[in-house]
Protein backbone atom coordinates (compact mmCIF):
# COMPACT_ATOMS: atom_id res chain seq x y z
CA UNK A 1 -9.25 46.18 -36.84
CA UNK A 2 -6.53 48.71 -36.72
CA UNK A 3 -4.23 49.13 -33.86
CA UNK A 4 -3.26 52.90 -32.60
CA UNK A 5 -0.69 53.60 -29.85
CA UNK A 6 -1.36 57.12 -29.06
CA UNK A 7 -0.53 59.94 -25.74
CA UNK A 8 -3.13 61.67 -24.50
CA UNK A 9 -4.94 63.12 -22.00
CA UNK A 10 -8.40 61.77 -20.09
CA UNK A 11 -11.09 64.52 -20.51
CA UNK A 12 -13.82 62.16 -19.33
CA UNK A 13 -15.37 59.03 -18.19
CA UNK A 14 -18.74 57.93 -18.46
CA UNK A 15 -20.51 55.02 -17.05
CA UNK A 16 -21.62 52.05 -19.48
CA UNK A 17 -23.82 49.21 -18.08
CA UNK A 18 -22.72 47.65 -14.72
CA UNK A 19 -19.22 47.37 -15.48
CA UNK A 20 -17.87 49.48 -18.60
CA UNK A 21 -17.30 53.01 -19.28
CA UNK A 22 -17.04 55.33 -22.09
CA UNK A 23 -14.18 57.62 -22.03
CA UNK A 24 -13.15 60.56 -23.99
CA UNK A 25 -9.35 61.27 -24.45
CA UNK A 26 -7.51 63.92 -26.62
CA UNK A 27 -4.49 62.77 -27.88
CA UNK A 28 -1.63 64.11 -29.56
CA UNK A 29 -1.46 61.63 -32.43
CA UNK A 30 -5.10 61.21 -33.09
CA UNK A 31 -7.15 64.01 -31.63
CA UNK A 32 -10.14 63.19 -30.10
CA UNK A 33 -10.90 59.51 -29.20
CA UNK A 34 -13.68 58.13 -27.44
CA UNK A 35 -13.66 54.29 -26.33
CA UNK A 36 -14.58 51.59 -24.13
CA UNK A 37 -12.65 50.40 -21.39
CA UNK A 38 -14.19 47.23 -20.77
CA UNK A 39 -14.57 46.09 -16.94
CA UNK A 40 -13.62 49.53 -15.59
CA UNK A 41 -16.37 50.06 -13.38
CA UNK A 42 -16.02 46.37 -11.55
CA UNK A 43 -12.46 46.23 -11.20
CA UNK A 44 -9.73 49.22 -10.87
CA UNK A 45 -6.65 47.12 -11.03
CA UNK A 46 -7.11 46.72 -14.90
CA UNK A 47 -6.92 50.33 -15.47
CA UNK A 48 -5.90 51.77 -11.97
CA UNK A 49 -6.25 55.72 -11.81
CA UNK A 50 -5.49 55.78 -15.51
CA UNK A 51 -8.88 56.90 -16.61
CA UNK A 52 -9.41 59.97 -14.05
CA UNK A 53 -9.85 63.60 -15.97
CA UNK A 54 -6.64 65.06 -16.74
CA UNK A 55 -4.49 62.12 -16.20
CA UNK A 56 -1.81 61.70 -18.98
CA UNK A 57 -1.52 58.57 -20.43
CA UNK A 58 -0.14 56.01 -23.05
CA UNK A 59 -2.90 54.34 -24.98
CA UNK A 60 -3.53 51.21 -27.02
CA UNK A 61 -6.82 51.06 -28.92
CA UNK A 62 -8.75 49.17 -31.43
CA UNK A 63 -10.45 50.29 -34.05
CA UNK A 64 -13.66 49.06 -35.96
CA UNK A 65 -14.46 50.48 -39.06
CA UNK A 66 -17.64 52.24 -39.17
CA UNK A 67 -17.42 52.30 -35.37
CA UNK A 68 -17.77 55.00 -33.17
CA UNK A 69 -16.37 53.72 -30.36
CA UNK A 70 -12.56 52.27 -29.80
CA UNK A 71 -12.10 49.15 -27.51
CA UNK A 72 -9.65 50.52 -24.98
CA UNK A 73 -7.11 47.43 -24.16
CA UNK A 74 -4.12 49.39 -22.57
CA UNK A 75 -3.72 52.37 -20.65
CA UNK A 76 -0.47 53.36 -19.10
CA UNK A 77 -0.44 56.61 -16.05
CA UNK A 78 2.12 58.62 -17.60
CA UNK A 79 1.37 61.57 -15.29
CA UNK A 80 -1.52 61.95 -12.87
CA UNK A 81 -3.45 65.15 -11.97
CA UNK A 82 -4.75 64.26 -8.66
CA UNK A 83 -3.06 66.31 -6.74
CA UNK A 84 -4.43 69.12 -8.60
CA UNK A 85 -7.80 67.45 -7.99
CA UNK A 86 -7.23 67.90 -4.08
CA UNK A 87 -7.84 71.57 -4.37
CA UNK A 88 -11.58 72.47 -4.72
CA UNK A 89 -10.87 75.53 -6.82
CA UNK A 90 -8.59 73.91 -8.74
CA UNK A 91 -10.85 71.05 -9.69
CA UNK A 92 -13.70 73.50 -11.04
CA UNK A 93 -11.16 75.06 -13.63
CA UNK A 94 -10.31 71.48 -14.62
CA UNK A 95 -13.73 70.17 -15.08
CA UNK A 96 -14.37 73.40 -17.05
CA UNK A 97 -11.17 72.92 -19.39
CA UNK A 98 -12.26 69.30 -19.97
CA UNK A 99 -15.70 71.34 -20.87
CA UNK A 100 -14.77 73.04 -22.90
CA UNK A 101 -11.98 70.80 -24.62
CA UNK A 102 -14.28 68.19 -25.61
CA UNK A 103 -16.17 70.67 -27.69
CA UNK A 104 -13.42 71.86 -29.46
CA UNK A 105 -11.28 69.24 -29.78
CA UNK A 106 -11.83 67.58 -33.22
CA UNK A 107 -12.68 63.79 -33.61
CA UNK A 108 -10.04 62.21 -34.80
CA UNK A 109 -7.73 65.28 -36.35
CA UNK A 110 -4.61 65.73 -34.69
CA UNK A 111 -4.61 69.14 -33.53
CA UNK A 112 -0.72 69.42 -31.98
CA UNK A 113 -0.41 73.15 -30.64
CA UNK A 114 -3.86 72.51 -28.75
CA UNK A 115 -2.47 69.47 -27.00
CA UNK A 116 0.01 71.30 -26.29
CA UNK A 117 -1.41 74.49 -25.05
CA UNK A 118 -3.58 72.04 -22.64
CA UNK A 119 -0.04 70.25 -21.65
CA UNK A 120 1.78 73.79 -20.61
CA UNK A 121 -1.11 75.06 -18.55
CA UNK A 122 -1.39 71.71 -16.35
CA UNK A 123 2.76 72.15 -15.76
CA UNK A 124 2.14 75.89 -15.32
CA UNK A 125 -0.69 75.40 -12.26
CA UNK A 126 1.55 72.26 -10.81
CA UNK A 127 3.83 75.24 -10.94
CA UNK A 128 1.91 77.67 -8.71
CA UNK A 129 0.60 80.12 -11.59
CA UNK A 130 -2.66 81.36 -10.36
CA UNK A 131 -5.84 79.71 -11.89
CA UNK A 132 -7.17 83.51 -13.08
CA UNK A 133 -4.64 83.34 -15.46
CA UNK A 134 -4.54 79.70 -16.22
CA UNK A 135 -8.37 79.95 -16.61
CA UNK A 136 -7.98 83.16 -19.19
CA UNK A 137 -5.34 81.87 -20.83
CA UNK A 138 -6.65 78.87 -21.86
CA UNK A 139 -10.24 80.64 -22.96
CA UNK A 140 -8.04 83.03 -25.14
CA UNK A 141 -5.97 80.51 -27.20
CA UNK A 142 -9.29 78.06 -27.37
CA UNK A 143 -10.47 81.10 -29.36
CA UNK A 144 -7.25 81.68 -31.14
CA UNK A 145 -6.40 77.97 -32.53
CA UNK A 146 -9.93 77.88 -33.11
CA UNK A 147 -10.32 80.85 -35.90
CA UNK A 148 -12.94 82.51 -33.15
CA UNK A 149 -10.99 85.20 -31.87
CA UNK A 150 -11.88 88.75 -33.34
CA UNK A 151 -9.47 91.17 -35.32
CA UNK A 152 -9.41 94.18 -33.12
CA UNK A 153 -7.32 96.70 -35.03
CA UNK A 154 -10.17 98.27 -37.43
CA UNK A 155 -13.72 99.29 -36.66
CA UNK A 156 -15.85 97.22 -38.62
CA UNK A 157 -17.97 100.48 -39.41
CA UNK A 158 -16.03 102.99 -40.06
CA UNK A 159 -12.83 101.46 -40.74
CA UNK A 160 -10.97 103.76 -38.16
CA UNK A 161 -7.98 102.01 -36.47
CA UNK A 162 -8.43 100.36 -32.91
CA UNK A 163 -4.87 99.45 -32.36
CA UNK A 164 -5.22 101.61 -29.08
CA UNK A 165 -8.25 102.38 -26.81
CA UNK A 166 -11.41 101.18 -26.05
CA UNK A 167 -13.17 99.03 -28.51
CA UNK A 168 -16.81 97.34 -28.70
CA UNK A 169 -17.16 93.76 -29.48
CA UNK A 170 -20.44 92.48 -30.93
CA UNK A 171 -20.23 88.87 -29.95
CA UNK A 172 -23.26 87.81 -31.91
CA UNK A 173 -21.45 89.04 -35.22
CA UNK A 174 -17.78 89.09 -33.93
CA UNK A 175 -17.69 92.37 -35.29
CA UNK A 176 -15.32 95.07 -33.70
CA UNK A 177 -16.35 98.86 -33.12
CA UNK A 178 -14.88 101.55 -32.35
CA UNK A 179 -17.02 103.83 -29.51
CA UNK A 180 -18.85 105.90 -31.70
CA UNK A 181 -20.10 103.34 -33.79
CA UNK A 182 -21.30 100.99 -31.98
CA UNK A 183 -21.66 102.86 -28.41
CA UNK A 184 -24.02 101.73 -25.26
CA UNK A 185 -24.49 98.51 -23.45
CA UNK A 186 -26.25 95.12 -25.14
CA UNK A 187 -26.91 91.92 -24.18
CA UNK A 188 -24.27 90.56 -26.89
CA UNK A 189 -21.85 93.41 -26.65
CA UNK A 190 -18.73 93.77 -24.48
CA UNK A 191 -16.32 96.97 -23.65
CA UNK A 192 -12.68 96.33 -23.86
CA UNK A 193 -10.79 98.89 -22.59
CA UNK A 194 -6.91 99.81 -22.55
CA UNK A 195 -5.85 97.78 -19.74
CA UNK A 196 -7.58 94.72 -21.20
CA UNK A 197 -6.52 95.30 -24.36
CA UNK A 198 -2.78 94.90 -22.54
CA UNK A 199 -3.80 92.00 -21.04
CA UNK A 200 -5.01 90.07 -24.07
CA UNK A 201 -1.61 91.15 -25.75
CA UNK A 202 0.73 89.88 -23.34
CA UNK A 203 -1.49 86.34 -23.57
CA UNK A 204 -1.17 86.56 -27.30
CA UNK A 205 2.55 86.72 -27.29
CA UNK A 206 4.01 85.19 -23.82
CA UNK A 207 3.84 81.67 -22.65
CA UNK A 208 1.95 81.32 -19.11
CA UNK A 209 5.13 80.64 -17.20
CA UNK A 210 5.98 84.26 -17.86
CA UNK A 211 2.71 85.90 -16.19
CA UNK A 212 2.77 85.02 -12.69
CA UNK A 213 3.86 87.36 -10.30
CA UNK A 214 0.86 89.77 -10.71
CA UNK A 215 2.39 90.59 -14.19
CA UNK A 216 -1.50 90.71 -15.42
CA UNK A 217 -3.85 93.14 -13.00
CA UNK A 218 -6.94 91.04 -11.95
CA UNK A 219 -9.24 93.96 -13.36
CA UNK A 220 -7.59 93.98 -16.63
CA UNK A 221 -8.06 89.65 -16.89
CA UNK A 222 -12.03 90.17 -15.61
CA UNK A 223 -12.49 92.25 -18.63
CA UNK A 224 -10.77 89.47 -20.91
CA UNK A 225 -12.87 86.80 -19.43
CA UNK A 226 -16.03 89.10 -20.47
CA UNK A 227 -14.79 89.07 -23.71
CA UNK A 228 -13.58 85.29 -24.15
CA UNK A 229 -17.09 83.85 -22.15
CA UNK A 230 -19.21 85.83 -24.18
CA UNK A 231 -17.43 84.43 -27.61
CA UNK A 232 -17.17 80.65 -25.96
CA UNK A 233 -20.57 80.91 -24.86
CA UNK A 234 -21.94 81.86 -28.43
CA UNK A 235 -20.10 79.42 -30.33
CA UNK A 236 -21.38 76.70 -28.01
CA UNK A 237 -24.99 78.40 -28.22
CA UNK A 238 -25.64 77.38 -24.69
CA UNK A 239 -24.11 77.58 -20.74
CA UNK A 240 -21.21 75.66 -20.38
CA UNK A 241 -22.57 73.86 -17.37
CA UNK A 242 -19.14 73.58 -15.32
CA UNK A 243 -19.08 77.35 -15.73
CA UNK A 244 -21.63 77.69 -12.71
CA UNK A 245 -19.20 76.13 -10.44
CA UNK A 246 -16.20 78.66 -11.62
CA UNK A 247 -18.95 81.04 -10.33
CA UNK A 248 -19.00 79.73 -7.36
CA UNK A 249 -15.34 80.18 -6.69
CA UNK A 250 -15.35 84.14 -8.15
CA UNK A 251 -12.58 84.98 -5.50
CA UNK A 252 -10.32 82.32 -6.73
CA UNK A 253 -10.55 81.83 -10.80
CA UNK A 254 -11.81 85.24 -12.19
């Protein structure tokens, strides 16, 4: 029975029997982990507020072969998100991250630039950068690390360039258009124009401490969320069900 010491971060906790629960962590070392922490429903000074979504910890598991599930038998706070919990809003766009995250994150494959994406955009909203772009951010470099984000510098019809103006994404294909070929509305197709275009480029190529201040025009990051849900949504074939409560707080997160 192997023993790992890992970091990682709680994505979420799910009641097992009377007392246990099952709980889901990504970790830097070991990618996605799910174990048991045994007791942690009857008792919370075993585990404290270790096992809340988001918090950062330091792990020690066991491992069964063949099993699916670790026995969790240590888990340190290294850095809690509860204050971020306090906020309504901000609690949406974390239960939607840790969505979202679990899906993606692979079981057991250390995936190091997604930890640490998920690392720099907790520090960035404990630093005050607004949960639009925190929220967009995170949606665009899911799709990036991911090999899900489209090419958008040729038309896939007529080969023309698209490395200005508007283009036409086909989400159902991830093919990219230029106007005239693939023109008109659709279910599965979205418009991205100039200013989102901009948008998506300063994403690509500056970390989120460097776009607060308005640097990104809400208009131009609503058109890169129609882009980025549509492509999350059809990878996942199905409604990320947190997503209804980012609805709920339009004003805030969009």
């Amino acid at each position: 029975m192997p023993l790992l010491r890992v970091e990682g971060f709680v994505l979420k906790a799910q009641p097992l029997g009377d007392a246990d629960k099952i709980v889901t962590f990504l970790t830097r070392e070991e990618g996605k982990i799910r174990g048991v922490a045994k007791a942690a429903r009857r008792s919370r000074r075993r585990f404290g507020s270790s096992l809340e979504p988001w918090s950062r910890v330091a792990l020690t598991l066991f491992e069964k072969e063949a099993a699916d599930l670790a026995r969790v038998d240590a888990c340190d706070l290294l850095e809690s998100a509860y204050r971020l919990h306090e906020n309504l809003e901000t609690g949406c766009l974390l239960a939607y991250l840790a969505e979202v995250a679990d899906l993606f994150a692979r079981e057991k494959q250390a995936e190091p630039h997604y930890y640490r994406l998920l690392g720099s955009l907790l520090a960035a909203l404990r630093g005050g950068l607004t949960r639009s772009v925190v929220l967009r951010y995170f949606e665009v470099w899911t799709l990036r690390l991911h090999g899900l984000l489209p090419d958008l510098d040729l038309c896939g019809s007529c080969g023309a360039s698209l490395i200005r103006g508007t283009v036409v994404l086909e989400v159902s294909s991830g093919e990219v258009f230029c106007p005239r070929c693939r023109g008109g509305a659709g279910v599965s197709r979205v418009t991205l124009r100039e200013a989102g275009r901009g948008a998506l480029a300063e994403i690509l190529c500056r970390p989120p401490t460097e776009l607060g201040g308005g640097r990104i025009a809400a208009s131009a990051l609503a058109e890169v969320g129609r882009l980025t849900s549509a492509a999350l949504t059809a990878f996942a074939e199905t409604e990320f069900r947190s997503a209804r409560f980012l609805v709920s707080a339009e004003g805030a997160v969009s």
